[in-house]
Protein backbone atom coordinates (compact mmCIF):
# COMPACT_ATOMS: atom_id res chain seq x y z
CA UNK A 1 3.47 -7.71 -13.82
CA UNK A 2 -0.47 -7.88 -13.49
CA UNK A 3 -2.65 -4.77 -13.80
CA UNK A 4 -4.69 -4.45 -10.84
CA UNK A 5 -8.37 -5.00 -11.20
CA UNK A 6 -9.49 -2.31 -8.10
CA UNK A 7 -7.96 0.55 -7.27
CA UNK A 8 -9.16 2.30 -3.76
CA UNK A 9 -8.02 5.03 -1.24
CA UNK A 10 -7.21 2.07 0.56
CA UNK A 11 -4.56 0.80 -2.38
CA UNK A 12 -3.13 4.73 -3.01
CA UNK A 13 -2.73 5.43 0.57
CA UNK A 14 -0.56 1.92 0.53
CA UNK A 15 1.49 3.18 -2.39
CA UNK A 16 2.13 6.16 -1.36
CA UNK A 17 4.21 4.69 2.16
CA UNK A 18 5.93 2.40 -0.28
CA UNK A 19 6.75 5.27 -2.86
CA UNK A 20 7.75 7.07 0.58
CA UNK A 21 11.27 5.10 0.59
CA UNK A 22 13.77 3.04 -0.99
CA UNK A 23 13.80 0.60 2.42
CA UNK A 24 11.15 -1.71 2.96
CA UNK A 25 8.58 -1.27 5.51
CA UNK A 26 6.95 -4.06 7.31
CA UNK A 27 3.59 -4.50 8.01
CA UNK A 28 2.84 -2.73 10.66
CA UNK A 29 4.90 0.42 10.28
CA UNK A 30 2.64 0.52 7.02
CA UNK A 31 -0.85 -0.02 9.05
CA UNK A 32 0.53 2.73 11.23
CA UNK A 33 1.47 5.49 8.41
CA UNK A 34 -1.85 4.70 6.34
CA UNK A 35 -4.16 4.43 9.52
CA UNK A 36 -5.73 1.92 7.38
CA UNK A 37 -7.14 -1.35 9.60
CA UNK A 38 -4.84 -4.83 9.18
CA UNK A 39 -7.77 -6.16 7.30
CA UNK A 40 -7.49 -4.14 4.77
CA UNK A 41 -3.67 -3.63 4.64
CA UNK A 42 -2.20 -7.58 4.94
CA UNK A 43 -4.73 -8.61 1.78
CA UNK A 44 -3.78 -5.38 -0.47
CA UNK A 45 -0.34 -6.21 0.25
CA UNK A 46 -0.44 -10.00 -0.62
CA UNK A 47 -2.48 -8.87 -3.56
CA UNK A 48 -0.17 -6.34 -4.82
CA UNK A 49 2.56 -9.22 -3.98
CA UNK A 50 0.52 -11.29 -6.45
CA UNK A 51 0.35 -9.22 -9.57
CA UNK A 52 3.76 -8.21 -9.04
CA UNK A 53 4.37 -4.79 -7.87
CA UNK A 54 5.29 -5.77 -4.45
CA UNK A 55 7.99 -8.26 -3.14
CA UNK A 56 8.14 -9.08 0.41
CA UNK A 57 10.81 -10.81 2.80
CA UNK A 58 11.34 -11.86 6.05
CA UNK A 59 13.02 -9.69 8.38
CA UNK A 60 16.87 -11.27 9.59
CA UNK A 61 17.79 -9.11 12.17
CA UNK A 62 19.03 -11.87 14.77
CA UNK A 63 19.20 -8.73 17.39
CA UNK A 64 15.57 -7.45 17.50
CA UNK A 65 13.44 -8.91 19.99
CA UNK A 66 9.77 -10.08 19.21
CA UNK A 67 7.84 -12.05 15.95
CA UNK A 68 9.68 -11.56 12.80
CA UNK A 69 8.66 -9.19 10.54
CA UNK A 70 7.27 -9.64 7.01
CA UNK A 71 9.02 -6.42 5.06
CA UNK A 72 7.85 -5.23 1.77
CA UNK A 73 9.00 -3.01 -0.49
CA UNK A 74 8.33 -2.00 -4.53
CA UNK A 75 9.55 -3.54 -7.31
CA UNK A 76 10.90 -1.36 -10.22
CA UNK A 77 8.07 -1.89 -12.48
CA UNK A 78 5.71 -1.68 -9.49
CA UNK A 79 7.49 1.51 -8.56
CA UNK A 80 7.08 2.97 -11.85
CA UNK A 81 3.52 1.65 -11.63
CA UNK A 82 2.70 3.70 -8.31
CA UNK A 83 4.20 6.84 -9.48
CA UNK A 84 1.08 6.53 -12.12
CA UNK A 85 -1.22 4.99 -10.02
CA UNK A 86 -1.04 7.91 -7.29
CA UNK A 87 -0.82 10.77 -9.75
CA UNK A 88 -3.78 9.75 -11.30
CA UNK A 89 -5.81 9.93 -8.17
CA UNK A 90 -3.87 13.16 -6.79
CA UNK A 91 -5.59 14.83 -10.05
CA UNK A 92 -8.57 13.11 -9.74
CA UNK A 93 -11.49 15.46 -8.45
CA UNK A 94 -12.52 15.21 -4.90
CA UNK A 95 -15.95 13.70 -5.10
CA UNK A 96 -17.90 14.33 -2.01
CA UNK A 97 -21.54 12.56 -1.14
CA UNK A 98 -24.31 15.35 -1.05
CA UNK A 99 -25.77 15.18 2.57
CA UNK A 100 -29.57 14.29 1.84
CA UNK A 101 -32.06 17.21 3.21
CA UNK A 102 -34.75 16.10 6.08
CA UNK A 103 -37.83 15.15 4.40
């Protein structure tokens, strides 16, 4: 397993529906629960996929209409991983932008 070079809101807020469960979630449902844009969702997921802490499959259920689904779900190690990841950024401090004052 790879460490990951960036870590965002974006990547936590991914982690954190993953951590959420022991099923996988497709794609969508996790777009949905992170209100995060596809853009930013599909390539965290392949990327996490990449170094390791993700596996995906294809969804077989023969009985549900529509495009199959891509599911994903944590590995062990990538579990274990997460825990870490989104503790460290739960006790992180909150660091807000200081509005500028009208010149």
């Amino acid at each position: 397993m790879e460490p990951l070079q960036r870590i965002g809101k974006a990547t936590v807020d991914v982690l954190e529906v993953l951590l959420g469960t022991d099923e996988p979630r497709w794609g969508l449902e996790i777009i949905k629960l992170t209100g995060r844009p596809s853009g930013s969702v599909y390539p965290l997921l392949d990327r996490l996929e990449r170094a390791g802490w993700v596996t995906s499959t294809w969804d077989d259920d023969a009985e549900r209409r529509g495009p199959r689904r891509r599911m994903y779900r944590l590995t062990p190690e990538g579990a274990q991983e997460a825990r870490r990841v989104v503790a460290k950024a739960a006790a992180a401090p909150q660091v807000r932008p200081v509005p500028r004052t009208a010149q």
